[in-house]
N, C-alpha and C. Protein backbone atom coordinates (compact mmCIF):
# COMPACT_ATOMS: atom_id res chain seq x y z
N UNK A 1 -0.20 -71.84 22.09
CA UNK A 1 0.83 -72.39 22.92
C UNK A 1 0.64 -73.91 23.06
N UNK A 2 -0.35 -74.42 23.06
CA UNK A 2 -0.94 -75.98 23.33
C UNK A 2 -0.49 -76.26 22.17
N UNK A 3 -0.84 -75.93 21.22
CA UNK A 3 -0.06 -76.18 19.51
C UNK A 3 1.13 -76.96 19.90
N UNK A 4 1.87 -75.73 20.14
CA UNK A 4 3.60 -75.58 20.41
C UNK A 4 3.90 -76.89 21.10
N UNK A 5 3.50 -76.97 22.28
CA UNK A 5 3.78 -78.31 23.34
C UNK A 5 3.28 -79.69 22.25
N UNK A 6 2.82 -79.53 21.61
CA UNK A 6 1.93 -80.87 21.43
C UNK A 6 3.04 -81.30 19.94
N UNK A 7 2.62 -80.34 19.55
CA UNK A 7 3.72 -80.74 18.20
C UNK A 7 5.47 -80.83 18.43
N UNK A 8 5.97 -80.30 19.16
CA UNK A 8 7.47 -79.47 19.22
C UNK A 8 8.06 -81.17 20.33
N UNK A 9 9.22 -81.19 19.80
CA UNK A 9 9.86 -82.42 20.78
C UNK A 9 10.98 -81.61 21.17
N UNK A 10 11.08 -81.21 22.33
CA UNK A 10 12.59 -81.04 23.10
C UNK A 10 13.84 -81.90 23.52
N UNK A 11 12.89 -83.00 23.76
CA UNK A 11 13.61 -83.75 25.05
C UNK A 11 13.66 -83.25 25.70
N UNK A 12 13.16 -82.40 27.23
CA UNK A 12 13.23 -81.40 28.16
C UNK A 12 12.45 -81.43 28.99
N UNK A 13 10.87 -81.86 28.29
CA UNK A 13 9.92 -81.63 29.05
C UNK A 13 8.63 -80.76 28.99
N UNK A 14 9.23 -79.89 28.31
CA UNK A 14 8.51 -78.67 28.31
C UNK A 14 7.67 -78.68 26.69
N UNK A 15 7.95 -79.81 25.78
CA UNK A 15 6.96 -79.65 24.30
C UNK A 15 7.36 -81.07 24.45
N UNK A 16 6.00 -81.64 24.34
CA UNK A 16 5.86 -83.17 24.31
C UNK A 16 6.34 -83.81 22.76
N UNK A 17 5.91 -83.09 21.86
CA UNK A 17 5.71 -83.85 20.25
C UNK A 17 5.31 -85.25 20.40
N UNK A 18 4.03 -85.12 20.71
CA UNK A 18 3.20 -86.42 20.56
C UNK A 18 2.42 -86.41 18.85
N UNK A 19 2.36 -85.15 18.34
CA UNK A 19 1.35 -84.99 17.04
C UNK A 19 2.61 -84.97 16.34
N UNK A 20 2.43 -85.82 15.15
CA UNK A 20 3.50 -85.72 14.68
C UNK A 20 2.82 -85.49 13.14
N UNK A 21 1.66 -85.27 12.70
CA UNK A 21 1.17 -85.03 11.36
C UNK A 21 1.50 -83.33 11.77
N UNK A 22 1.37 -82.61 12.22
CA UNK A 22 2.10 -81.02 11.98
C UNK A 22 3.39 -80.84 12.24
N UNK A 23 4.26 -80.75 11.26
CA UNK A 23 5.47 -80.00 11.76
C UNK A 23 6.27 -78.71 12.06
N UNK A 24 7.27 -78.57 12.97
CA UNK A 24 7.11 -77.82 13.80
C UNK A 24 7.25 -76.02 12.95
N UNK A 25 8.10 -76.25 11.97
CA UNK A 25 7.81 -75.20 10.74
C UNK A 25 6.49 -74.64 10.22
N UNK A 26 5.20 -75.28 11.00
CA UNK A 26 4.01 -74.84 10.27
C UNK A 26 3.91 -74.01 11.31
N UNK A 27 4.20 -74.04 12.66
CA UNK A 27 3.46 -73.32 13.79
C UNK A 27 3.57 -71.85 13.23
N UNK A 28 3.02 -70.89 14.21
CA UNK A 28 2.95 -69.45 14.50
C UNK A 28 3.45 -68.86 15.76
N UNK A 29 4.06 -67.96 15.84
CA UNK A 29 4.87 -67.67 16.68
C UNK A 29 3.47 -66.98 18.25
N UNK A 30 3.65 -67.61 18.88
CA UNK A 30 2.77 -67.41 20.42
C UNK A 30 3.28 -65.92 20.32
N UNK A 31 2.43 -64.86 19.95
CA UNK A 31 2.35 -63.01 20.46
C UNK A 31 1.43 -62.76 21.50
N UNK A 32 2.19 -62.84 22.38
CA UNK A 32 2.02 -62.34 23.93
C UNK A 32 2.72 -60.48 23.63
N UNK A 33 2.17 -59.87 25.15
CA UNK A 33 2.76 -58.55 25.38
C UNK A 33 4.67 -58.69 25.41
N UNK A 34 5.09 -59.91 26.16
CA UNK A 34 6.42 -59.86 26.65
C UNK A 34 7.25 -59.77 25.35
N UNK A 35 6.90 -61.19 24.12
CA UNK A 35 7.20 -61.55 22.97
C UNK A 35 7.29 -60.62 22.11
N UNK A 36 6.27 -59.68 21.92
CA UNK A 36 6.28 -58.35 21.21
C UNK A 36 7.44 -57.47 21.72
N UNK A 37 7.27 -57.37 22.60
CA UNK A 37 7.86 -55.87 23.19
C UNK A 37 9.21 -56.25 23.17
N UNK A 38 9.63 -57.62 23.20
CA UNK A 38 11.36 -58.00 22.99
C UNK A 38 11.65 -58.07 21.54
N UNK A 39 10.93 -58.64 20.66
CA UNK A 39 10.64 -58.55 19.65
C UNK A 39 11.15 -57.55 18.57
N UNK A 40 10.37 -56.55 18.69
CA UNK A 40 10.40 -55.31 18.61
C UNK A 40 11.90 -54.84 18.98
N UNK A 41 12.21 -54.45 20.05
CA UNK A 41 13.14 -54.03 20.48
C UNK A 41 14.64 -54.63 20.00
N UNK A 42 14.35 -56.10 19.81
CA UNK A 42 15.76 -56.69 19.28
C UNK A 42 15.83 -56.62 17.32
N UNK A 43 14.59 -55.59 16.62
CA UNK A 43 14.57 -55.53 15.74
C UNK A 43 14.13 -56.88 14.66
N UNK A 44 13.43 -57.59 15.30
CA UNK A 44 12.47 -58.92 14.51
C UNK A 44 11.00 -58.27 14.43
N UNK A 45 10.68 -57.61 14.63
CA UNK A 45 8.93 -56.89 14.51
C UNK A 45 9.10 -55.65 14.42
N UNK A 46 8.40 -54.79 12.87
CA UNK A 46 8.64 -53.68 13.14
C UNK A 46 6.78 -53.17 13.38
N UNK A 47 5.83 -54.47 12.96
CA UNK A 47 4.77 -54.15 13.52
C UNK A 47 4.24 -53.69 14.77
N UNK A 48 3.77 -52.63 15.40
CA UNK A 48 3.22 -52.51 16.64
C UNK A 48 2.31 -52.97 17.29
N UNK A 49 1.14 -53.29 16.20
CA UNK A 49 -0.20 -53.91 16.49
C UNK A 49 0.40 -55.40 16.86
N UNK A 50 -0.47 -55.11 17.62
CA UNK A 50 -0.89 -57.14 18.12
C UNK A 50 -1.71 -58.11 17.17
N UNK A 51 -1.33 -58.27 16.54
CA UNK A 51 -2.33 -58.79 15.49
C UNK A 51 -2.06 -60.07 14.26
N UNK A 52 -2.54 -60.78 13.58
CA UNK A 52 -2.05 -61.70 12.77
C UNK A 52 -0.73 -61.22 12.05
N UNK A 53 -0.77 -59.99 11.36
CA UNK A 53 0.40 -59.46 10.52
C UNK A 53 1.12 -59.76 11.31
N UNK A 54 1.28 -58.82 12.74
CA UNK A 54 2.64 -59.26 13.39
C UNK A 54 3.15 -60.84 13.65
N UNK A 55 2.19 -61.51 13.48
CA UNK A 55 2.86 -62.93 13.56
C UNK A 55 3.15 -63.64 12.96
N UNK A 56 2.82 -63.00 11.38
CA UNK A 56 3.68 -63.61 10.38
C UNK A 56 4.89 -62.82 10.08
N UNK A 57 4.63 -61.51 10.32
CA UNK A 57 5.98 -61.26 10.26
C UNK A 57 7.12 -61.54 10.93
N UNK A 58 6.45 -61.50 12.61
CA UNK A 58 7.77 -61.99 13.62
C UNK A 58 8.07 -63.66 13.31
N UNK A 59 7.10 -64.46 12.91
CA UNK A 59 7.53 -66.13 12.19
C UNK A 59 8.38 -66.35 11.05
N UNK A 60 7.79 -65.04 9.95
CA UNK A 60 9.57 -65.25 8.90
C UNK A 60 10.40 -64.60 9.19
N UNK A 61 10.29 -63.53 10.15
CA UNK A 61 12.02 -63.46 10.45
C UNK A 61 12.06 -64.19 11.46
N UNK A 62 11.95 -65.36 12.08
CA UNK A 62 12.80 -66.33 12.86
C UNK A 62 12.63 -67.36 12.02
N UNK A 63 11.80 -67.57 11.08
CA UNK A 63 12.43 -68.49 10.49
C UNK A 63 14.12 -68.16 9.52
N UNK A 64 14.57 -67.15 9.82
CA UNK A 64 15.67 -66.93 8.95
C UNK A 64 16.45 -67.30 10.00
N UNK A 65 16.74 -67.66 11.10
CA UNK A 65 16.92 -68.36 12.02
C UNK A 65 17.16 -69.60 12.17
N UNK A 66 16.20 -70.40 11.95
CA UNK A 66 15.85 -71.67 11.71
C UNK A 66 14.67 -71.96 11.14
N UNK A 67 14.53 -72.14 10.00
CA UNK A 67 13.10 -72.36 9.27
C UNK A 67 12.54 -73.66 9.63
N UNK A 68 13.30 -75.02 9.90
CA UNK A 68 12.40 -75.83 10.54
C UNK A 68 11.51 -75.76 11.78
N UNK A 69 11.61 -75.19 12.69
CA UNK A 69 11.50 -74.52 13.91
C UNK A 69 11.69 -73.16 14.36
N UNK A 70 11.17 -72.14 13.74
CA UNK A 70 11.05 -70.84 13.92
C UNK A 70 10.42 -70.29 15.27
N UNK A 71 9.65 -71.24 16.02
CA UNK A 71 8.62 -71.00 17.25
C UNK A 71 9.63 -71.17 18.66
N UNK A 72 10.69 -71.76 18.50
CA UNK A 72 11.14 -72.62 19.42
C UNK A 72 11.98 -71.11 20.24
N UNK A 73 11.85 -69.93 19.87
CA UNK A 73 12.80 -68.93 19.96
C UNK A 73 11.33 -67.68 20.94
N UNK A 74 10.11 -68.43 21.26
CA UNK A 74 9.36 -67.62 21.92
C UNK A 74 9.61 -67.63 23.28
N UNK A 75 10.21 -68.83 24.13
CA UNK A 75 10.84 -69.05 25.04
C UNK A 75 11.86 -67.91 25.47
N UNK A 76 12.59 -67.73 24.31
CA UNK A 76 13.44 -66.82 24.42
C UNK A 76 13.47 -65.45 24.63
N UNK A 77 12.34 -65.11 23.67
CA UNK A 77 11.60 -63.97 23.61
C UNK A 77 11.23 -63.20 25.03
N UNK A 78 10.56 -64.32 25.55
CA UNK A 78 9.61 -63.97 26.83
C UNK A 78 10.92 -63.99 28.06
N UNK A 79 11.57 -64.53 28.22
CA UNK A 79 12.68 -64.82 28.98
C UNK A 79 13.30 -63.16 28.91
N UNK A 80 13.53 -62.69 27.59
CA UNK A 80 14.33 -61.84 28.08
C UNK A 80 13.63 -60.52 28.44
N UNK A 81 12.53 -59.98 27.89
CA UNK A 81 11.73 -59.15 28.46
C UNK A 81 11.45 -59.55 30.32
N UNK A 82 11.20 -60.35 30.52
CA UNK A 82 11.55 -60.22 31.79
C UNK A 82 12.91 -60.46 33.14
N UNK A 83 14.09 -59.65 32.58
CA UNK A 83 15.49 -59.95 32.84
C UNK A 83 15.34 -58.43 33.12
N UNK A 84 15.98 -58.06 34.48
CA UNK A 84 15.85 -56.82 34.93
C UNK A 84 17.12 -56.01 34.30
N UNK A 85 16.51 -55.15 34.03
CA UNK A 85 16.76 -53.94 33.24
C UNK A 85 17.47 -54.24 31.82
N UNK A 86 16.41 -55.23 31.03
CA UNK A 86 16.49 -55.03 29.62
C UNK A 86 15.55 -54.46 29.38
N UNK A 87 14.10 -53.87 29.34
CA UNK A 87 13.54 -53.07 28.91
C UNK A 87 13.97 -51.41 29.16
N UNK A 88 14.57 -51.50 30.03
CA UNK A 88 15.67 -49.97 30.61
C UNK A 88 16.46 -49.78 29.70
N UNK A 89 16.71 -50.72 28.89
CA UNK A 89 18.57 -50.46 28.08
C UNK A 89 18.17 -49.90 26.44
């Protein structure tokens, strides 16, 4: 996640992009419990394990998304796993 902030420029606030020798296409997608389990469910991970595989897999399918910035969509991830009663639906 420190990765993410350090490399990633928003304008927002929230990802500084002060490092600018990595770009933001190299990152790895932050697999947390929330990230998975939305993941999964919205059909981007069909891995279960928590583990490196799953994070390359859940990174090329968002990079089909946006391949310059494939990471920028973990925000999203985590956001909606915790939105009451989407894990219900």
């Amino acid at each position: 996640m420190y990765l993410r902030w350090m490399v990633r420029n928003d304008n927002h606030g929230v990802d500084f992009g002060i490092w600018k020798t990595i770009k933001p296409n190299h990152l790895m997608i932050p697999l947390d419990l929330h990230v998975q389990r939305t993941a999964i469910k919205l059909g981007l991970l069909t891995r279960t394990q928590s583990d490196w595989k799953a994070v390359l897999e859940l990174t090329e399918n968002l990079k089909k998304f946006d391949k310059n910035d494939p990471v920028k969509y973990d925000y999203a991830l985590f956001g909606l796993s915790v939105m009451p009663n989407f894990n219900q639906a």
